[in-house]
Protein backbone atom coordinates (compact mmCIF):
# COMPACT_ATOMS: atom_id res chain seq x y z
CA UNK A 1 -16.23 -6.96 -19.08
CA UNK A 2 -19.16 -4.70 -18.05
CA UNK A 3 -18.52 -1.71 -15.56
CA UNK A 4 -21.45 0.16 -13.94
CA UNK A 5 -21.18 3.32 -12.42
CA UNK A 6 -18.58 5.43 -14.01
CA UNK A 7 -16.86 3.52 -16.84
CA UNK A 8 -18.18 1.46 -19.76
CA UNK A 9 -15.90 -0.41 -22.14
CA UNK A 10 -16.58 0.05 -25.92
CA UNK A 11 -15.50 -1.41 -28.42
CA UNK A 12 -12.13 1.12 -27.99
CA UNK A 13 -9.28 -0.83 -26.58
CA UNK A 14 -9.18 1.13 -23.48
CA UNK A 15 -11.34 2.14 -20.70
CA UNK A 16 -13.48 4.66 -21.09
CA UNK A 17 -15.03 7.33 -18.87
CA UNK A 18 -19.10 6.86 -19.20
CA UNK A 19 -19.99 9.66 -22.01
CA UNK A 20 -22.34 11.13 -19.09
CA UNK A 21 -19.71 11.82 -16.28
CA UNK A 22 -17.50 12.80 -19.58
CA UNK A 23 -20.19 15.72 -19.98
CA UNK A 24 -19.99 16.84 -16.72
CA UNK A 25 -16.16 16.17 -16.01
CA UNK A 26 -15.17 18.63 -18.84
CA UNK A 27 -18.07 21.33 -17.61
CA UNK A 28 -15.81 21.64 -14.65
CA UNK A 29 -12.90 21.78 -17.23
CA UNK A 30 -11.39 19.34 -16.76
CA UNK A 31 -9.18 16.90 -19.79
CA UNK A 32 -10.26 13.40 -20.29
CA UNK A 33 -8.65 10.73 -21.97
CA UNK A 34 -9.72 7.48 -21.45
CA UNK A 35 -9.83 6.80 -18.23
CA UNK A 36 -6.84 9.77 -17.47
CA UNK A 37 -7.91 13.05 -15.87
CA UNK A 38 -5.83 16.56 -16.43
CA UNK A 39 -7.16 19.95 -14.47
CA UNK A 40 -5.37 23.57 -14.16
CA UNK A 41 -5.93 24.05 -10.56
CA UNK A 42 -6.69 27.10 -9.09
CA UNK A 43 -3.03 28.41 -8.24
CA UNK A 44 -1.54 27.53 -11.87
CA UNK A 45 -4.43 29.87 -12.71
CA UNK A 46 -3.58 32.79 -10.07
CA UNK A 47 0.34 32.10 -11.13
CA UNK A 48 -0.52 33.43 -14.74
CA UNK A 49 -1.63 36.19 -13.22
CA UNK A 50 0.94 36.85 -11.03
CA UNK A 51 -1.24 36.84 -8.12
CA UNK A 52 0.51 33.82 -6.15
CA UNK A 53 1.72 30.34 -5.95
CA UNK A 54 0.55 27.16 -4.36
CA UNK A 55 2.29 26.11 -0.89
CA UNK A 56 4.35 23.46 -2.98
CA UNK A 57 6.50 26.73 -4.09
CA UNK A 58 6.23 27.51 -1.04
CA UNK A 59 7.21 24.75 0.75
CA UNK A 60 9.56 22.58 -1.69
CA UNK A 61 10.44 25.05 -4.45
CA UNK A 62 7.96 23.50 -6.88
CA UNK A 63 7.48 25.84 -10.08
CA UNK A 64 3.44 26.54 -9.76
CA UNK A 65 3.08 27.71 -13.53
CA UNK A 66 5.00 24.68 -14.72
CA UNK A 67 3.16 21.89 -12.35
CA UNK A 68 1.00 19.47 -14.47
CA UNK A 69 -1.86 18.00 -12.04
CA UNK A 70 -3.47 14.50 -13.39
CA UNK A 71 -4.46 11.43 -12.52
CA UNK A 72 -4.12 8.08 -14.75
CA UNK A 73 -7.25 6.70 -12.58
CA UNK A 74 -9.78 9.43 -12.92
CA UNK A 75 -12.55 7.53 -11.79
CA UNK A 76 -11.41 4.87 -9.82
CA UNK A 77 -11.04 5.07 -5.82
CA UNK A 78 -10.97 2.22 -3.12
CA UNK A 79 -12.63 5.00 -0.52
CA UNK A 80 -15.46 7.65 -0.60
CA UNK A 81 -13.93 10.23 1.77
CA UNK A 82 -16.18 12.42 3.28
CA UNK A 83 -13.82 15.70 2.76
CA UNK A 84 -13.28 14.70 -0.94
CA UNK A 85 -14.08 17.71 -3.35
CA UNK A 86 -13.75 15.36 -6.22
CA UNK A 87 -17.04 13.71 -8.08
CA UNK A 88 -16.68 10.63 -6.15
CA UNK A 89 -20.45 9.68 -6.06
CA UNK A 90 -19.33 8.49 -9.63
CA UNK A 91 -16.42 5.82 -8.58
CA UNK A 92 -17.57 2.43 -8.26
CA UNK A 93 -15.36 -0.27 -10.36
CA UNK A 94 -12.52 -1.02 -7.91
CA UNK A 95 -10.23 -2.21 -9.91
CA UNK A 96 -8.66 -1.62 -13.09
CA UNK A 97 -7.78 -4.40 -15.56
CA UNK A 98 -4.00 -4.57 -16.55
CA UNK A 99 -5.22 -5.31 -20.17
CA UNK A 100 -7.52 -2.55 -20.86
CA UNK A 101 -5.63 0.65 -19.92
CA UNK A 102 -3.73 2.97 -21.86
CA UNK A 103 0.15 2.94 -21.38
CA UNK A 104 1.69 5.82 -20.03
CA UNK A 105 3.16 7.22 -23.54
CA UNK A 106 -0.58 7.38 -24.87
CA UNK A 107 -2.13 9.18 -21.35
CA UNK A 108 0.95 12.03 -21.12
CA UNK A 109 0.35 12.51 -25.21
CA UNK A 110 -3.16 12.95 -24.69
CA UNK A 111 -3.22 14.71 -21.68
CA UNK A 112 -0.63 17.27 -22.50
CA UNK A 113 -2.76 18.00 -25.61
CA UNK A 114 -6.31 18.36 -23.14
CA UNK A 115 -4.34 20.62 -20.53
CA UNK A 116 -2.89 22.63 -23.79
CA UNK A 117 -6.34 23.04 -24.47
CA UNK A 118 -7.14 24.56 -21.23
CA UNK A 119 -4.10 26.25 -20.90
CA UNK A 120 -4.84 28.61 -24.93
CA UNK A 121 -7.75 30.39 -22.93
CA UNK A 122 -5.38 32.19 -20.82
CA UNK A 123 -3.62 33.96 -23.18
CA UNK A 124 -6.92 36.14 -24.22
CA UNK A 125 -6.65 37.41 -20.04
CA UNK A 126 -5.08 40.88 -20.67
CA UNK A 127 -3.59 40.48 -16.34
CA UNK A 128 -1.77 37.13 -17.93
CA UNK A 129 1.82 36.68 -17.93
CA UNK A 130 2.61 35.44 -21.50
CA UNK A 131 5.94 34.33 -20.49
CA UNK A 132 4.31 31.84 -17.70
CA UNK A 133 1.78 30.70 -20.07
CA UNK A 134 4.49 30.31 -22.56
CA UNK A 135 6.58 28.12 -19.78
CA UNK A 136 3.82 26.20 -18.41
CA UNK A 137 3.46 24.25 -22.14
CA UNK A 138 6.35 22.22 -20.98
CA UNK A 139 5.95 20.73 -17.75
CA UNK A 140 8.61 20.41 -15.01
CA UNK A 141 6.98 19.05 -12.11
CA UNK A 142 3.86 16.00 -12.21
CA UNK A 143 1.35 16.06 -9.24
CA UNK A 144 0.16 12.83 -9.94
CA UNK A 145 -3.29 12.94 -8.06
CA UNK A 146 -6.15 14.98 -8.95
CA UNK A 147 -9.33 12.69 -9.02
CA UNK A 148 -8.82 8.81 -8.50
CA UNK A 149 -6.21 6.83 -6.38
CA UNK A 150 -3.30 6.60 -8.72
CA UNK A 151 -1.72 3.55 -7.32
CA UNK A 152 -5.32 1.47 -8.70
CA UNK A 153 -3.33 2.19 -12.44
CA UNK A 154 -1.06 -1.13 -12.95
CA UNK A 155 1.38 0.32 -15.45
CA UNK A 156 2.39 3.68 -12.63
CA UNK A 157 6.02 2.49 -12.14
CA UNK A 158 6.53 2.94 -16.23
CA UNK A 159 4.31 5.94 -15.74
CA UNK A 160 6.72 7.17 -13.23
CA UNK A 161 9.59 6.40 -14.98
CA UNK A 162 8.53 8.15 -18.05
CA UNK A 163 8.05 11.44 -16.34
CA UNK A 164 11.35 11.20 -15.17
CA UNK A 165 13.14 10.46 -18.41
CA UNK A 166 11.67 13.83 -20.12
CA UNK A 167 13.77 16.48 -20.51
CA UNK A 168 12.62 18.91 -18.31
CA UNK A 169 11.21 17.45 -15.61
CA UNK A 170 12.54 18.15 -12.63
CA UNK A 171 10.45 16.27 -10.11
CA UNK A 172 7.18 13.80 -9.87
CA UNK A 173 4.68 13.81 -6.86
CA UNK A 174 2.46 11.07 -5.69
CA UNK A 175 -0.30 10.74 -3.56
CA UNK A 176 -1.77 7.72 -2.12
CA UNK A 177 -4.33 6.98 0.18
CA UNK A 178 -2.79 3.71 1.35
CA UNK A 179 -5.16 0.74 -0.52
CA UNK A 180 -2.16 -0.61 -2.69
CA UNK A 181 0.79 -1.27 -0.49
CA UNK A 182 1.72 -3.74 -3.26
CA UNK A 183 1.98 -1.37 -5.56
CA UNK A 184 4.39 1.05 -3.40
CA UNK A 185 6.44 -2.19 -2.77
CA UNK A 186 6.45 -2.21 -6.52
CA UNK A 187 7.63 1.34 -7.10
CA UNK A 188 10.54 0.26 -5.00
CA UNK A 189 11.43 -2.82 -6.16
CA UNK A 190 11.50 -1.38 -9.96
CA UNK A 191 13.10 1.79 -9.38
CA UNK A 192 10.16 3.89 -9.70
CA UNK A 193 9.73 5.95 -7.00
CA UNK A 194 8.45 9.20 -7.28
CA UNK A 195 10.58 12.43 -5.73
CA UNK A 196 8.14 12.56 -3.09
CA UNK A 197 5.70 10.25 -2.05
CA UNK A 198 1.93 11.38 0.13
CA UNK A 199 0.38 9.12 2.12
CA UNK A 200 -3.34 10.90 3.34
CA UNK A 201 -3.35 10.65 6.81
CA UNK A 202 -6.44 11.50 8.42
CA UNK A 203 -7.04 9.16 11.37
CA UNK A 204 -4.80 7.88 14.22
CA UNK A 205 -7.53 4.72 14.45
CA UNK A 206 -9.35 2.50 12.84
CA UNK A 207 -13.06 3.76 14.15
CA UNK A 208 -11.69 7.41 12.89
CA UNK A 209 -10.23 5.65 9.66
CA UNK A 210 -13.56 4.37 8.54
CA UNK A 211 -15.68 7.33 9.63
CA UNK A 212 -13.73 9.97 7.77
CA UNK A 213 -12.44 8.22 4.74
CA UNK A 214 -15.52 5.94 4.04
CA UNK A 215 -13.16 3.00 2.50
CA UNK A 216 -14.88 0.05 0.58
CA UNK A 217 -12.41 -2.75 1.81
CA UNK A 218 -13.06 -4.74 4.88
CA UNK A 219 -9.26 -4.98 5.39
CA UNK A 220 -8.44 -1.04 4.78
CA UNK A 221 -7.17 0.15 8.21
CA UNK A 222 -4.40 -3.09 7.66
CA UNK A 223 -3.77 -2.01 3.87
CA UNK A 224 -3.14 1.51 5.05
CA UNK A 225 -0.67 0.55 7.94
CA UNK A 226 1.27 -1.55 5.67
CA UNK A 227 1.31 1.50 3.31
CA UNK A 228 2.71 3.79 6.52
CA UNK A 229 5.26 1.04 7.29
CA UNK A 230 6.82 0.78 3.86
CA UNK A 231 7.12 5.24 3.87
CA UNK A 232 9.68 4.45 6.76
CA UNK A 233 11.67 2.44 4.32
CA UNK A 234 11.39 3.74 0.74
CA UNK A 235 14.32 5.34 -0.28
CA UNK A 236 12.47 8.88 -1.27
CA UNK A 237 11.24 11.83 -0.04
CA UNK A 238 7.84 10.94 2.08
CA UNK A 239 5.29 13.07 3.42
CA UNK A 240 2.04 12.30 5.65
CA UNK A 241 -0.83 14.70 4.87
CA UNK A 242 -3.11 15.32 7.45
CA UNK A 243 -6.81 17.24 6.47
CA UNK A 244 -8.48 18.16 10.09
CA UNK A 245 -12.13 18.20 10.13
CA UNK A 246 -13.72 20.09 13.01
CA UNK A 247 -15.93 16.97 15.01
CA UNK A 248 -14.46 13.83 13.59
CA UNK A 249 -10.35 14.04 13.55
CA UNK A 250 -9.10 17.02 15.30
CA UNK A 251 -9.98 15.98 18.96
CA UNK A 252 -7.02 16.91 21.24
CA UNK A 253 -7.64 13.82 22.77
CA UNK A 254 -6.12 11.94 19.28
CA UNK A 255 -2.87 13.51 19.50
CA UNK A 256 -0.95 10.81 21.10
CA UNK A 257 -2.15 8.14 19.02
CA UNK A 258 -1.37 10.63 15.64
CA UNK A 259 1.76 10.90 17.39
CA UNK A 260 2.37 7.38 17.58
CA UNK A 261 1.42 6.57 13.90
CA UNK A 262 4.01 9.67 12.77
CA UNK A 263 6.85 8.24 15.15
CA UNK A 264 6.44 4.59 13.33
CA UNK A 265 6.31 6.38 9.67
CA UNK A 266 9.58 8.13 10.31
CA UNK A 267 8.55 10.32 6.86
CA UNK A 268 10.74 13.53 5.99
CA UNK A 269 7.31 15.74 6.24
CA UNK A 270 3.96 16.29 7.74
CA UNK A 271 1.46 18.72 6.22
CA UNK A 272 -1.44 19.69 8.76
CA UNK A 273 -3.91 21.47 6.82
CA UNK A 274 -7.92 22.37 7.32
CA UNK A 275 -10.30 20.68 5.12
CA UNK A 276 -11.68 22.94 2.66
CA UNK A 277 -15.33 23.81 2.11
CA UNK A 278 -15.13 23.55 -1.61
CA UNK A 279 -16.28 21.55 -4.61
CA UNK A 280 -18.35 18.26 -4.18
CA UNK A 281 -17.50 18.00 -0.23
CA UNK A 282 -20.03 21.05 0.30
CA UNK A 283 -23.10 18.36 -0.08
CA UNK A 284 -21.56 16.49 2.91
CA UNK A 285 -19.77 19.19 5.28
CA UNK A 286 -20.54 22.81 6.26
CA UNK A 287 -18.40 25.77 5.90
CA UNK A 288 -18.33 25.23 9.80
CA UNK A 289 -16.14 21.84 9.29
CA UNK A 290 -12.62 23.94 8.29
CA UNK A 291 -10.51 24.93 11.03
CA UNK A 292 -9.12 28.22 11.42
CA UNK A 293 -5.63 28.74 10.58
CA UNK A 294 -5.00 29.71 14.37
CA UNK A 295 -6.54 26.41 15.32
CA UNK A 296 -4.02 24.28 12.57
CA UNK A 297 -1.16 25.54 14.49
CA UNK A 298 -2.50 24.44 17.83
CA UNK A 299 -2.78 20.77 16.68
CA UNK A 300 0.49 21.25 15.00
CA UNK A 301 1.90 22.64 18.24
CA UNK A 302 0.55 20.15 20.40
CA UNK A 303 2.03 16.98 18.22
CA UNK A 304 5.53 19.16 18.67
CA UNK A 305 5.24 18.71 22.59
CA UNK A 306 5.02 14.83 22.67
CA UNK A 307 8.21 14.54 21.06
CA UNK A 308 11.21 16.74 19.76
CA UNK A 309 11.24 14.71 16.80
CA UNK A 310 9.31 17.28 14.65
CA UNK A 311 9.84 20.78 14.41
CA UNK A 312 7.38 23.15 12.39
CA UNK A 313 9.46 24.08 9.10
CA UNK A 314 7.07 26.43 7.63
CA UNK A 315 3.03 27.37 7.00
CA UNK A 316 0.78 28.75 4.60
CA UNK A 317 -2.07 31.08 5.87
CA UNK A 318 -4.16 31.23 2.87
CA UNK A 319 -4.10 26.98 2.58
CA UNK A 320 -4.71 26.88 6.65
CA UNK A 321 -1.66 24.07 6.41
CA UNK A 322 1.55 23.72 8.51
CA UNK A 323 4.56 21.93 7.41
CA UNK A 324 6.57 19.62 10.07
CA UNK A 325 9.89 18.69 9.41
CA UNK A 326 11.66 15.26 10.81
CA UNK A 327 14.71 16.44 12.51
CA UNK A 328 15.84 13.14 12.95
CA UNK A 329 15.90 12.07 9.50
CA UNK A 330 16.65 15.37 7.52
CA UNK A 331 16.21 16.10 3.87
CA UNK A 332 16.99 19.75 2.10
CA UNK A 333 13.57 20.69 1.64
CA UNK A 334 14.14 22.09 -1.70
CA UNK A 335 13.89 19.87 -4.06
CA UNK A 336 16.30 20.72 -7.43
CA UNK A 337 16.06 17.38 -9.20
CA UNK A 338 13.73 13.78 -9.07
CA UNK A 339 16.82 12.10 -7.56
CA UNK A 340 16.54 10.13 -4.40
CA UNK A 341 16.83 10.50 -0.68
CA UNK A 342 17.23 8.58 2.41
């Protein structure tokens, strides 16, 4: 099989990333392998320095230091969203073949060694906490997003499952933009779930859908409403995450019909955050696109007067985000284990 755009096949028995997006993936320091994308983001780097954690400690109780962000589908993506800070403009392929990716033993190995890599620099900062660097060698919490829509990579329920049989992990994240309902149904029917499941949310309609998150199928709006039906049924903790853009999703006028969507998806969570005026989305926004933290709470606010289902649990000023909590379907927010929830 030949892939244009941003992978080639070789003669290697995996996919591989195209040796010039390679180049430029690890100037912005990032870990390749295969097709399998590791980063330090920018709060594991502020953690070492003891200068603040990520709203996921925050929020959920998530160790920042110890949080391994990657993505088994580094260059694959079923949408080109216009907020996305990621080097989209290099996704094209739109699916991955079952037979040509690496299993999940062969990505973590690899990418534990990349991030390990990134991670020795660090101890050369004389403001570094050697004891965090030390701990944040061994993993105990997967973010399993980064570039790429994970759910494209056919082997993620043994992915997930292989996270959660280490040692010391002590809980896996997902995040989803909606294209692969099958696959979620898949993560459920083989016991795979993750310990808490994102679903992007950033339109209550279809004309919104395709203007802010640019998707290449026809049928996208119906994959991503299956996607919000099965969250109101998987037996895990489920979140909606919702990135306002000043001019195309955060009219007032949209809040019922948000509303609506949230009511149906029953999740445990809703983060409302700003988009962020960083990365690759600055050649398709302006700084003038993010919201102001005072105007997140508003359109938090407002979703909390159509209903008393949602109350706000807690915010992060520095992220511009607001956390909703169902009070109708209640889960300890802290989260001490991977194990399961209703």
């Amino acid at each position: 099989m030949s892939c244009s755009g941003e992978t080639v096949e070789t003669d290697n028995e995996f996919i591989q990333i195209k040796p010039v997006i390679l180049n430029q993936l690890k100037k912005a320091k990032y870990g390749v392998s295969d097709h399998s994308t590791v980063e330090l983001c920018h709060w594991t780097k502020k953690s070492f320095r003891n200068e603040g954690d990520c709203y996921k400690h925050k929020f959920y109780g998530i160790s920042t230091h110890r949080c391994m962000e990657f993505s088994p589908a580094g260059m694959f993506c079923e949408n080109r969203c216009v907020y996305c800070w990621r080097p989209m403009e290099f996704y094209s392929a739109m699916k991955m073949p079952p037979e040509k990716v690496a299993p999940p033993e062969v990505i973590l190995s690899n990418l534990m060694e990349e991030r390990e890599r990134l991670i020795m620099g660090h101890y050369g900062d004389v403001k570094s906490d050697r004891k965090k660097i030390d701990e944040s060698l061994l993993p105990s919490h997967y973010a399993i997003s980064l570039s790429g829509e994970p759910t494209m990579y056919p082997q993620l329920p043994e992915l997930i499952k292989y996270l959660k049989q280490l040692p010391a992990t002590k809980s896996v994240f997902l995040v989803t933009n909606g294209q692969e309902p099958e696959m979620l149904e898949r993560l459920q029917d083989e016991d795979a779930l993750p310990t808490q499941l994102y679903l992007s949310t950033n339109a209550p309609n279809e004309e919104v859908f395709r203007l802010v998150n640019r998707p290449k199928y026809k049928d996208a709006w119906e994959r991503w409403n299956s996607s919000l039906d099965l969250l109101s049924r998987l037996n895990t903790r489920t979140v909606l995450r919702v990135t306002l853009i000043r001019g195309y999703n955060n009219n007032d006028q949209l809040i019922p019909e948000y509303y609506r969507l949230f009511n149906h998806g029953n999740v445990h969570f809703i983060e409302i955050k700003s988009y962020m005026h960083i990365g690759r989305s600055t050649n398709r926004l302006e700084r003038s696109d993010m919201l102001d933290m005072s105007e997140v709470r508003h359109f938090a606010n407002a979703l909390i007067r159509e209903d008393e289902m949602y109350s706000v649990m807690d915010e992060s000023e520095i992220s511009r985000i607001v956390v909703l909590q169902n009070q109708k379907r209640v889960t300890n927010r802290w989260i001490s284990s991977y194990s399961n929830t209703n």
